[in-house]
N, C-alpha and C. Protein backbone atom coordinates (compact mmCIF):
# COMPACT_ATOMS: atom_id res chain seq x y z
N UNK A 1 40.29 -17.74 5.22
CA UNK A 1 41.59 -17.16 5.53
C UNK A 1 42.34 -18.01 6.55
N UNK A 2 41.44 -18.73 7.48
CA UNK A 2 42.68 -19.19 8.22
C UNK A 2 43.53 -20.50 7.59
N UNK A 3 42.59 -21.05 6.76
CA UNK A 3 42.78 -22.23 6.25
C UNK A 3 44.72 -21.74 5.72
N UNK A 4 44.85 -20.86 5.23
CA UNK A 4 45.78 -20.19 4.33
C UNK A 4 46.77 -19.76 5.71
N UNK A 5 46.35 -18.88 6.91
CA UNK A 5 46.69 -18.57 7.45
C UNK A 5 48.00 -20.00 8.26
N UNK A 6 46.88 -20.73 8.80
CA UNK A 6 47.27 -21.95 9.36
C UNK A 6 48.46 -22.69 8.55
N UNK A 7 48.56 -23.03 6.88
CA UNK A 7 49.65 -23.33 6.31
C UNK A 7 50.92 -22.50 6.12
N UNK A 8 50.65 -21.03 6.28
CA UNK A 8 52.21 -20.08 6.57
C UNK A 8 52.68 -20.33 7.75
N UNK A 9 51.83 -20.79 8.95
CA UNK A 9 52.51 -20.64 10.11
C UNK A 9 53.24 -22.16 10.16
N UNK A 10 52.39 -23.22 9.24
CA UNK A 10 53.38 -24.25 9.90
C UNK A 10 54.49 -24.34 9.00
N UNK A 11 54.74 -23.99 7.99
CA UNK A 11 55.53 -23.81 7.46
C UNK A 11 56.63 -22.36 7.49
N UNK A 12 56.55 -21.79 8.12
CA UNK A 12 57.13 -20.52 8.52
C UNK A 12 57.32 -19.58 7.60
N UNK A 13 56.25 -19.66 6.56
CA UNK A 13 56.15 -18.78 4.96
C UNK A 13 55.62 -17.02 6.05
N UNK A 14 56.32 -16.21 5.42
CA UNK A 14 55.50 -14.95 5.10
C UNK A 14 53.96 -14.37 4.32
N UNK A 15 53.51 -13.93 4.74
CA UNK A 15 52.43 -13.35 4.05
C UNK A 15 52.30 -12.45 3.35
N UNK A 16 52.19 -12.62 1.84
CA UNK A 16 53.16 -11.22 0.84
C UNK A 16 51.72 -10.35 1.22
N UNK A 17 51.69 -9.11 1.13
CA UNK A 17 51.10 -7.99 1.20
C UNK A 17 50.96 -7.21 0.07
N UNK A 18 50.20 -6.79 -0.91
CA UNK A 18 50.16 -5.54 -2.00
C UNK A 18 49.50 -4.32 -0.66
N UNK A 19 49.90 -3.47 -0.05
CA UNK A 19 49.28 -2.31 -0.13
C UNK A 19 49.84 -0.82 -0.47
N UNK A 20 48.68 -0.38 -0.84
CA UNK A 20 48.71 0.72 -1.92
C UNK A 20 48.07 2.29 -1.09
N UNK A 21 48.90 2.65 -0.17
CA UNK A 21 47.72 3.81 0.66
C UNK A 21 47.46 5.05 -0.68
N UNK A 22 48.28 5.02 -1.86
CA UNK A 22 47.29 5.71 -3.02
C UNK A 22 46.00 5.52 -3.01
N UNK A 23 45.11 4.10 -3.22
CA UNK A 23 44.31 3.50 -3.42
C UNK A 23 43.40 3.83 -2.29
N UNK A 24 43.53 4.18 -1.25
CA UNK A 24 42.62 4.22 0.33
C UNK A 24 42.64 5.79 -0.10
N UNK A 25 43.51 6.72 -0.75
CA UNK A 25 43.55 8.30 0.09
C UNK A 25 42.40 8.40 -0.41
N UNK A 26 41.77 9.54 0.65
CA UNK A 26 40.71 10.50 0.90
C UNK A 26 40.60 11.75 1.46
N UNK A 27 40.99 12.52 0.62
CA UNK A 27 41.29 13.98 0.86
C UNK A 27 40.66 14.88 1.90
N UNK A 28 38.91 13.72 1.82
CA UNK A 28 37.81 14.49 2.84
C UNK A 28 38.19 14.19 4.31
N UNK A 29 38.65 13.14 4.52
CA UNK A 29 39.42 12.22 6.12
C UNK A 29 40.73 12.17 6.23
N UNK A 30 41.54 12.21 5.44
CA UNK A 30 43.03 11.87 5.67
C UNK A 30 44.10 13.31 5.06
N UNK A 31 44.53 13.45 6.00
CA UNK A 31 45.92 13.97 5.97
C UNK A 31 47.10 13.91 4.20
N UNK A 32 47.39 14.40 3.48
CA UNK A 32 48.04 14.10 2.47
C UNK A 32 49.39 13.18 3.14
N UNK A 33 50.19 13.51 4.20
CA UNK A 33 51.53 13.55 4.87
C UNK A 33 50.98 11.80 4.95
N UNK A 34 49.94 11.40 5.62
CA UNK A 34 49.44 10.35 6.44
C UNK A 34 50.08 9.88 4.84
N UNK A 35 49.50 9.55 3.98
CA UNK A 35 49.32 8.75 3.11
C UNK A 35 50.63 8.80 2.31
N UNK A 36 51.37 9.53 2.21
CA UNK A 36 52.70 10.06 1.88
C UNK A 36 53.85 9.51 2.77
N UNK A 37 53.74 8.75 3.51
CA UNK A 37 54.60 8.56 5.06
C UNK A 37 55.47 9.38 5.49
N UNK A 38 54.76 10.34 5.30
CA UNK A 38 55.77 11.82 5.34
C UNK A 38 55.19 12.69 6.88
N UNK A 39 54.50 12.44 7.19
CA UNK A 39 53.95 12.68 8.69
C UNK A 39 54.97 12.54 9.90
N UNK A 40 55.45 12.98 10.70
CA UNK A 40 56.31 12.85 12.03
C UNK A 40 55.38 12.93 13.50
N UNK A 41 54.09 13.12 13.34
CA UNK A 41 53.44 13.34 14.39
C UNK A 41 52.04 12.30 14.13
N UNK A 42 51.99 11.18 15.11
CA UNK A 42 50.70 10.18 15.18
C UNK A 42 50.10 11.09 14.06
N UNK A 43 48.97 10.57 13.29
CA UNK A 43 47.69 11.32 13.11
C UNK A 43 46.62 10.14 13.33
N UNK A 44 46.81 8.78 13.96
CA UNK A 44 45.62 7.81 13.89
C UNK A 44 46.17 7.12 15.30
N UNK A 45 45.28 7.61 16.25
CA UNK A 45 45.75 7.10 17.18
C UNK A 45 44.61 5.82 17.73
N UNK A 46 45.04 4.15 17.56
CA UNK A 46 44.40 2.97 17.37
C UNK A 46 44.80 2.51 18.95
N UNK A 47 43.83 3.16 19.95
CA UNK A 47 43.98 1.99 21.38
C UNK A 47 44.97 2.98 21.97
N UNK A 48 46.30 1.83 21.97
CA UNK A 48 47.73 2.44 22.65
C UNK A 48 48.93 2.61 21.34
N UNK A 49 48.07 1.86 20.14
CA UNK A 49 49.02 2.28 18.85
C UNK A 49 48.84 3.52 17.88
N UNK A 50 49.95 4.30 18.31
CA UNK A 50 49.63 5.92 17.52
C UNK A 50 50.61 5.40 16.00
N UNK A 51 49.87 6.03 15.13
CA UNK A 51 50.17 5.67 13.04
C UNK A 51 50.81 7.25 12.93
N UNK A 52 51.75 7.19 12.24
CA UNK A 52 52.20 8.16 11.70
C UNK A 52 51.85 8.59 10.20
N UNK A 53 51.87 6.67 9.63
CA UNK A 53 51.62 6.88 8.06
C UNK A 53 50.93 5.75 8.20
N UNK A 54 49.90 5.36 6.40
CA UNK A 54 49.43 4.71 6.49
C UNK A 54 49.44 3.28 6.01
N UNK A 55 50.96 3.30 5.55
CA UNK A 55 51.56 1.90 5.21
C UNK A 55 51.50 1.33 6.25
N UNK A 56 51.81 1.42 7.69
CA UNK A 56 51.92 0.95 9.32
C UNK A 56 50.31 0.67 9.39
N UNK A 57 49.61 1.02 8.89
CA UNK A 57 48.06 1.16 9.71
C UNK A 57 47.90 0.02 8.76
N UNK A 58 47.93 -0.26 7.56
CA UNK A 58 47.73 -1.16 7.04
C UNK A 58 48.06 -2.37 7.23
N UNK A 59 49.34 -2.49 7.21
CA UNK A 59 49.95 -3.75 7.73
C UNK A 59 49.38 -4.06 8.96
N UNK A 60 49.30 -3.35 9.67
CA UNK A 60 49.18 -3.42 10.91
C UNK A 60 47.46 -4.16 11.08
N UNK A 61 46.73 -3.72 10.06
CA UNK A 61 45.09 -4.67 10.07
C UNK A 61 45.45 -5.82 9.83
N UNK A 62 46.31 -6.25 8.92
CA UNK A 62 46.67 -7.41 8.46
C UNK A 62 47.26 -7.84 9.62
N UNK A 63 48.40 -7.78 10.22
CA UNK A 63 48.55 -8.95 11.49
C UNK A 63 47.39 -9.20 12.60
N UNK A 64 46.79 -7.73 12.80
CA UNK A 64 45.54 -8.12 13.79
C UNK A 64 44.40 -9.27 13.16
N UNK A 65 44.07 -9.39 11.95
CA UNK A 65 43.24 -10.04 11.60
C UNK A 65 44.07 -11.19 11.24
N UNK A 66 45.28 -12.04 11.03
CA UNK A 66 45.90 -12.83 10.96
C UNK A 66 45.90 -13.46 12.07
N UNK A 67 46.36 -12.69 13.73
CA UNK A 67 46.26 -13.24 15.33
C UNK A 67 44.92 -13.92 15.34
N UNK A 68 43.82 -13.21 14.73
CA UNK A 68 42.86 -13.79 15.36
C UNK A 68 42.55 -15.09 14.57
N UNK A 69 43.36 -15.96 13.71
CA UNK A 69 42.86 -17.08 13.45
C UNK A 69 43.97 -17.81 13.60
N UNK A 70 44.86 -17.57 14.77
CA UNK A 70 46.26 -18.26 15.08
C UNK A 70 47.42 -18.04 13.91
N UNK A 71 47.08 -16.58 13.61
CA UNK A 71 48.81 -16.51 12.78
C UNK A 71 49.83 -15.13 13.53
N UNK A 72 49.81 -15.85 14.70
CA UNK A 72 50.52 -14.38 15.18
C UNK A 72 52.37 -14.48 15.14
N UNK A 73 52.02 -15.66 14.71
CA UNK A 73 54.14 -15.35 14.31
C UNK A 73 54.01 -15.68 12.77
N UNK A 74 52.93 -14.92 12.07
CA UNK A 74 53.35 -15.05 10.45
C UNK A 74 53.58 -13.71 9.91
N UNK A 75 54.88 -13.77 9.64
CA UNK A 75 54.92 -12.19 9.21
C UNK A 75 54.65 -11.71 8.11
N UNK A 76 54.77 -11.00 7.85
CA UNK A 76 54.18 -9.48 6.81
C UNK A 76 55.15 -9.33 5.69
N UNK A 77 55.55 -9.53 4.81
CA UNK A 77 56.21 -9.01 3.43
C UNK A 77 55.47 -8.27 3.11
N UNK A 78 55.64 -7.11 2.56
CA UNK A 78 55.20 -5.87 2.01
C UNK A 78 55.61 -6.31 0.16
N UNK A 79 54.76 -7.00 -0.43
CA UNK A 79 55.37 -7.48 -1.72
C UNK A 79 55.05 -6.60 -2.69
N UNK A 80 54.45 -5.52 -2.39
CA UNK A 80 54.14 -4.03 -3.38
C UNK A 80 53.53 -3.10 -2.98
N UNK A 81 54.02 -2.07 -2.91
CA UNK A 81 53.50 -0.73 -2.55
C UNK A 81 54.52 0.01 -3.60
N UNK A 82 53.55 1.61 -4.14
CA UNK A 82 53.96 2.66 -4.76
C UNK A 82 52.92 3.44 -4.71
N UNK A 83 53.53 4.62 -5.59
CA UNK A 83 52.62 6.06 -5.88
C UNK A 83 52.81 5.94 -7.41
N UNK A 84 51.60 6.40 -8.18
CA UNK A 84 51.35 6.76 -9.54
C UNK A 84 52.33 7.92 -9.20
N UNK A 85 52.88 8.33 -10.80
CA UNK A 85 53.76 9.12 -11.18
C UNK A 85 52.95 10.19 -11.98
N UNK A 86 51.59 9.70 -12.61
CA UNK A 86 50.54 10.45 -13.62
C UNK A 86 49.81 10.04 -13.65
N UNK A 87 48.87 10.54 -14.30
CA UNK A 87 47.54 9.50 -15.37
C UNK A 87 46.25 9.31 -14.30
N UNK A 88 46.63 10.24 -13.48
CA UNK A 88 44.85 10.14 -12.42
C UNK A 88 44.70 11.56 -12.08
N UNK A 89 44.29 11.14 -10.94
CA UNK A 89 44.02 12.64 -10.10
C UNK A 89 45.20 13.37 -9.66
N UNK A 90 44.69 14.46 -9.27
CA UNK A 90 45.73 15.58 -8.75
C UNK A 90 46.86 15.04 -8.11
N UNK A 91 46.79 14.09 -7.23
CA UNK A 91 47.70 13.47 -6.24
C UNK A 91 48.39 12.56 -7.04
N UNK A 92 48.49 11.80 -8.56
CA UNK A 92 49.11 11.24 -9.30
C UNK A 92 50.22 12.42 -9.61
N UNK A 93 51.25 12.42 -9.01
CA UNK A 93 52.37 13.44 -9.90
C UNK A 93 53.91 12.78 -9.53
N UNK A 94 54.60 13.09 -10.28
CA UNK A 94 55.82 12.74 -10.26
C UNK A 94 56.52 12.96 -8.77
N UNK A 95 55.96 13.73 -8.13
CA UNK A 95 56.54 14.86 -7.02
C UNK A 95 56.22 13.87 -5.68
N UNK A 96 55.06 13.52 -5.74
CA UNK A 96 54.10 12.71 -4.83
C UNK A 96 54.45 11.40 -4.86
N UNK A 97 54.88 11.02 -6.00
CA UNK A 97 55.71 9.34 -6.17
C UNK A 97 56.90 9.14 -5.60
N UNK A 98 57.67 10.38 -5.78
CA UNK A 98 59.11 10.52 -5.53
C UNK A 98 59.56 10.49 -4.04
N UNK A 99 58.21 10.91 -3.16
CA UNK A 99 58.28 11.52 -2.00
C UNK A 99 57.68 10.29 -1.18
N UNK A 100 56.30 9.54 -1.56
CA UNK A 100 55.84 8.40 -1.14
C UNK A 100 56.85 6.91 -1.16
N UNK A 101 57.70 6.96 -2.33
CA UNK A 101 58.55 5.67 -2.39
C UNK A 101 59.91 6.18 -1.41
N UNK A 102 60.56 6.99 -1.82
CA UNK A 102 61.64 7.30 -0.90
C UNK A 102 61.45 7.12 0.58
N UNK A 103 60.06 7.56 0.97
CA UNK A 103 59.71 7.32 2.46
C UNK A 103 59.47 5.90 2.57
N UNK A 104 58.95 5.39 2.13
CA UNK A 104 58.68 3.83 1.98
C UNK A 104 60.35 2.71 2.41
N UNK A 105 61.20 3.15 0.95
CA UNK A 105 62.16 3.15 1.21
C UNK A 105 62.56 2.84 2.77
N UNK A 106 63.06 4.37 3.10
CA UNK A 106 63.45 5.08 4.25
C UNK A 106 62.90 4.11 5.41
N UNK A 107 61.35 3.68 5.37
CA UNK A 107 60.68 2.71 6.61
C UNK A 107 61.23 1.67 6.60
N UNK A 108 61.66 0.96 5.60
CA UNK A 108 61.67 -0.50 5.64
C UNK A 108 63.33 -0.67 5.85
N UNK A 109 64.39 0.40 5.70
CA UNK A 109 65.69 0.77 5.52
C UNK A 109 65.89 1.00 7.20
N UNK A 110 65.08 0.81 8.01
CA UNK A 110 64.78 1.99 9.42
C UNK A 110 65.02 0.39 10.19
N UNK A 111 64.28 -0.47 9.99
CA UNK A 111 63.76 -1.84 10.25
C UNK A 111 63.58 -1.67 11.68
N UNK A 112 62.47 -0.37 12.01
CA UNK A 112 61.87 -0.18 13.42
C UNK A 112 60.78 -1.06 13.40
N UNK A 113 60.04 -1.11 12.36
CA UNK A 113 58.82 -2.19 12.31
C UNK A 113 57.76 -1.19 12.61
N UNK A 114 56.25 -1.62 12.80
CA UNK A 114 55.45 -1.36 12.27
C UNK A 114 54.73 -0.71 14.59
N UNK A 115 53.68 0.13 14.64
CA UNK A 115 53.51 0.46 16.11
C UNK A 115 52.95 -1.12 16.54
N UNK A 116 52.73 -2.14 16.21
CA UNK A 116 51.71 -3.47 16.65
C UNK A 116 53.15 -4.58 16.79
N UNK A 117 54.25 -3.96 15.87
CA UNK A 117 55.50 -4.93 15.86
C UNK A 117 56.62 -4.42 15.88
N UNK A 118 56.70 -3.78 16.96
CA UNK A 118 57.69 -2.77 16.81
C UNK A 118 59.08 -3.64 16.67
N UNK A 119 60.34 -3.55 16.56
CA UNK A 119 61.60 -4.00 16.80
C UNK A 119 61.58 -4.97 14.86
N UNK A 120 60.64 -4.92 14.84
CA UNK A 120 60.82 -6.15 13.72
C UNK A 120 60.68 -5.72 12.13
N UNK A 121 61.64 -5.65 11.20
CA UNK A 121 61.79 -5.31 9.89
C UNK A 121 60.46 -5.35 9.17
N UNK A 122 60.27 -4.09 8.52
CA UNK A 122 59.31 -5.12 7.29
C UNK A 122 59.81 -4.98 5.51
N UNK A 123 60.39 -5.99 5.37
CA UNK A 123 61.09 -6.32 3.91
C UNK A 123 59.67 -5.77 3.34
N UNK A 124 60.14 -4.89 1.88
CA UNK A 124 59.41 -4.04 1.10
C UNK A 124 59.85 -3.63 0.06
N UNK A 125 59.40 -3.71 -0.70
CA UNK A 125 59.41 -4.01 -2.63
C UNK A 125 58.51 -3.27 -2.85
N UNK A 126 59.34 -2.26 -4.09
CA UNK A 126 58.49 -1.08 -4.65
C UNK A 126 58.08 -1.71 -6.06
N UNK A 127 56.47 -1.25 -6.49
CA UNK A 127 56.32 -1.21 -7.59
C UNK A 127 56.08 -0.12 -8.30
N UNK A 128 56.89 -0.45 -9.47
CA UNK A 128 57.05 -1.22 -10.04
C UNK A 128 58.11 -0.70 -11.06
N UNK A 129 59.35 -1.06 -11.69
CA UNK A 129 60.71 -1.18 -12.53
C UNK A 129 60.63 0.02 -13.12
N UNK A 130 59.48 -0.40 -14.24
CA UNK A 130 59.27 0.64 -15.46
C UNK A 130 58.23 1.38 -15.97
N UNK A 131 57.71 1.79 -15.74
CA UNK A 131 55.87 2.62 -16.62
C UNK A 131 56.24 1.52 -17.74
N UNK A 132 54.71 1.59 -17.49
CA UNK A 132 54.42 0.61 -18.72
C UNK A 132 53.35 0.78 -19.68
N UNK A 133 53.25 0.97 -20.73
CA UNK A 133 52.59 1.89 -21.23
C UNK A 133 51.34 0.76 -22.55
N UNK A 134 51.63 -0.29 -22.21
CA UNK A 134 50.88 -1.00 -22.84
C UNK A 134 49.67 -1.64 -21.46
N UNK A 135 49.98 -1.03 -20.51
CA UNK A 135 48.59 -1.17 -19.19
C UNK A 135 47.79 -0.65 -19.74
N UNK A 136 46.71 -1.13 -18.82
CA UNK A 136 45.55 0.34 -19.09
C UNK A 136 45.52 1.57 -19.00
N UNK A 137 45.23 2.16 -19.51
CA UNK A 137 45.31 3.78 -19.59
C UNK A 137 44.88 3.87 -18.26
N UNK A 138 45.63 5.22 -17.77
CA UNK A 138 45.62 5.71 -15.83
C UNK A 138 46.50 5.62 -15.60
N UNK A 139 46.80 5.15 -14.21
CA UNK A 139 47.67 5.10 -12.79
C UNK A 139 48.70 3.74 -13.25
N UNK A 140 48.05 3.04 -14.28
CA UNK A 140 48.52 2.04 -13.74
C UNK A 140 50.07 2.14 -15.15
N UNK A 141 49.68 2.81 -15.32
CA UNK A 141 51.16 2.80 -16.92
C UNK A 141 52.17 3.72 -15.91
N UNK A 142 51.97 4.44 -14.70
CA UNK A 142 52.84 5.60 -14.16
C UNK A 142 53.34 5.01 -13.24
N UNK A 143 53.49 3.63 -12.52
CA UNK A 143 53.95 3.12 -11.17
C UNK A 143 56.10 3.27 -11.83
N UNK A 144 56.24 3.54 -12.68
CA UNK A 144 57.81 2.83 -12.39
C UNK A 144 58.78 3.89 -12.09
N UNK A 145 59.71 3.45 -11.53
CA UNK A 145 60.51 4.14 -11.45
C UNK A 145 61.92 4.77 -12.41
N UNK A 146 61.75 3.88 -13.32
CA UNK A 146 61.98 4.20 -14.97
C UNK A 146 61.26 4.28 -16.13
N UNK A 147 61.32 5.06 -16.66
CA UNK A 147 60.77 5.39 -18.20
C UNK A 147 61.21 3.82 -18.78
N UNK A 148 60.56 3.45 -20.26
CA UNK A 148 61.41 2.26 -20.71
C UNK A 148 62.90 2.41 -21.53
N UNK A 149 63.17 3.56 -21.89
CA UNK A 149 64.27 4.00 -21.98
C UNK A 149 65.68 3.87 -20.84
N UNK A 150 65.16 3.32 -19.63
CA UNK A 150 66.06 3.55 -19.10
C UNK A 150 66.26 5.08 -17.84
N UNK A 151 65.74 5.89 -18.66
CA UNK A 151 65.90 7.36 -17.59
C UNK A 151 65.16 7.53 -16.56
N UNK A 152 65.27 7.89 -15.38
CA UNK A 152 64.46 7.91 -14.00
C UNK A 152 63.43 8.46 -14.47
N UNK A 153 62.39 7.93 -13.63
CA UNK A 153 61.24 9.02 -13.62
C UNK A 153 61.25 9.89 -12.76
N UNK A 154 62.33 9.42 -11.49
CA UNK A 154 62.45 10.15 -9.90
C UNK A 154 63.80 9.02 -9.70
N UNK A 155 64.07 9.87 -8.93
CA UNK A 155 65.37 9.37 -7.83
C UNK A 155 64.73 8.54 -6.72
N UNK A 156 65.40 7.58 -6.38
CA UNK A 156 64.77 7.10 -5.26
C UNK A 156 66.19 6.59 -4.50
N UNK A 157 66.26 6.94 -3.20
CA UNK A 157 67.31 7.06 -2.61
C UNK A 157 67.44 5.42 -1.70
N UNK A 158 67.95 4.28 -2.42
CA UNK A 158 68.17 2.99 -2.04
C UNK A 158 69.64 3.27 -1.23
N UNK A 159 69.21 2.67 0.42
CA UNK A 159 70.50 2.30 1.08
C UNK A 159 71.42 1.54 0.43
């Protein structure tokens, strides 16, 4: 990693990011809100950095483990995050997608930055356009935010 690390910084590249706090939830440890970025009150309080949601906690491993091999001015692109719309578990629903991207949205629209970086934007790209229905069967045909027709699957409220 640093090898990788060391060429973003001298070149002043970003570090694209996929995270997915769908993929981490755990119903037995975590909060639904946490994972939803729908929380207003800490629920992970790291040192002197209190998490509200867990897009921040994530990113936020990623620059700590980036500092420690000299990438502490390489920043963070968030190059995909979403919520399944269907096709898994209970927490796959249209309702839960609608509510996870809009907040997502809403964070990166905020450009407060993350509790480890505060003041500083984090540019963030939702996946993904359209369900796609020639994926594999699951989660992964439900990420879009359009049907291929064209019709929403959800509203998503872009500044």
């Amino acid at each position: 990693m640093s090898n990788v690390i060391s060429f973003l910084a001298a070149n002043n590249y970003p570090l694209l990011l996929n995270a997915y706090p769908y993929y981490a939830y755990d119903p037995k440890y975590m909060k639904l809100d946490y994972v939803l970025l729908n929380s207003t009150t800490v629920i992970v309080q790291d040192g002197n950095l209190g998490y509200t949601n867990m897009l921040h906690a994530m990113v936020d491993t990623v620059y700590t483990a980036m500092e420690k091999v000299g990438g502490q001015n390489v920043e963070v692109v968030l190059s995909e995050t979403g919520w399944p719309s269907g096709g898994g578990p209970a927490v796959a629903t249209v309702e839960y997608a609608k509510i996870h991207n809009n907040n997502a949205v809403r964070l990166a629209a905020t450009s407060n930055g993350t509790p480890k970086r505060p003041g500083r934007g984090l540019e963030t790209f939702l996946f993904a356009m359209f369900n796609e229905n020639l994926k594999q069967e699951g989660t992964e045909q439900h990420y879009g935010l359009y049907y291929p027709d064209m019709n929403e699957v959800y509203h998503v409220d872009f500044p």
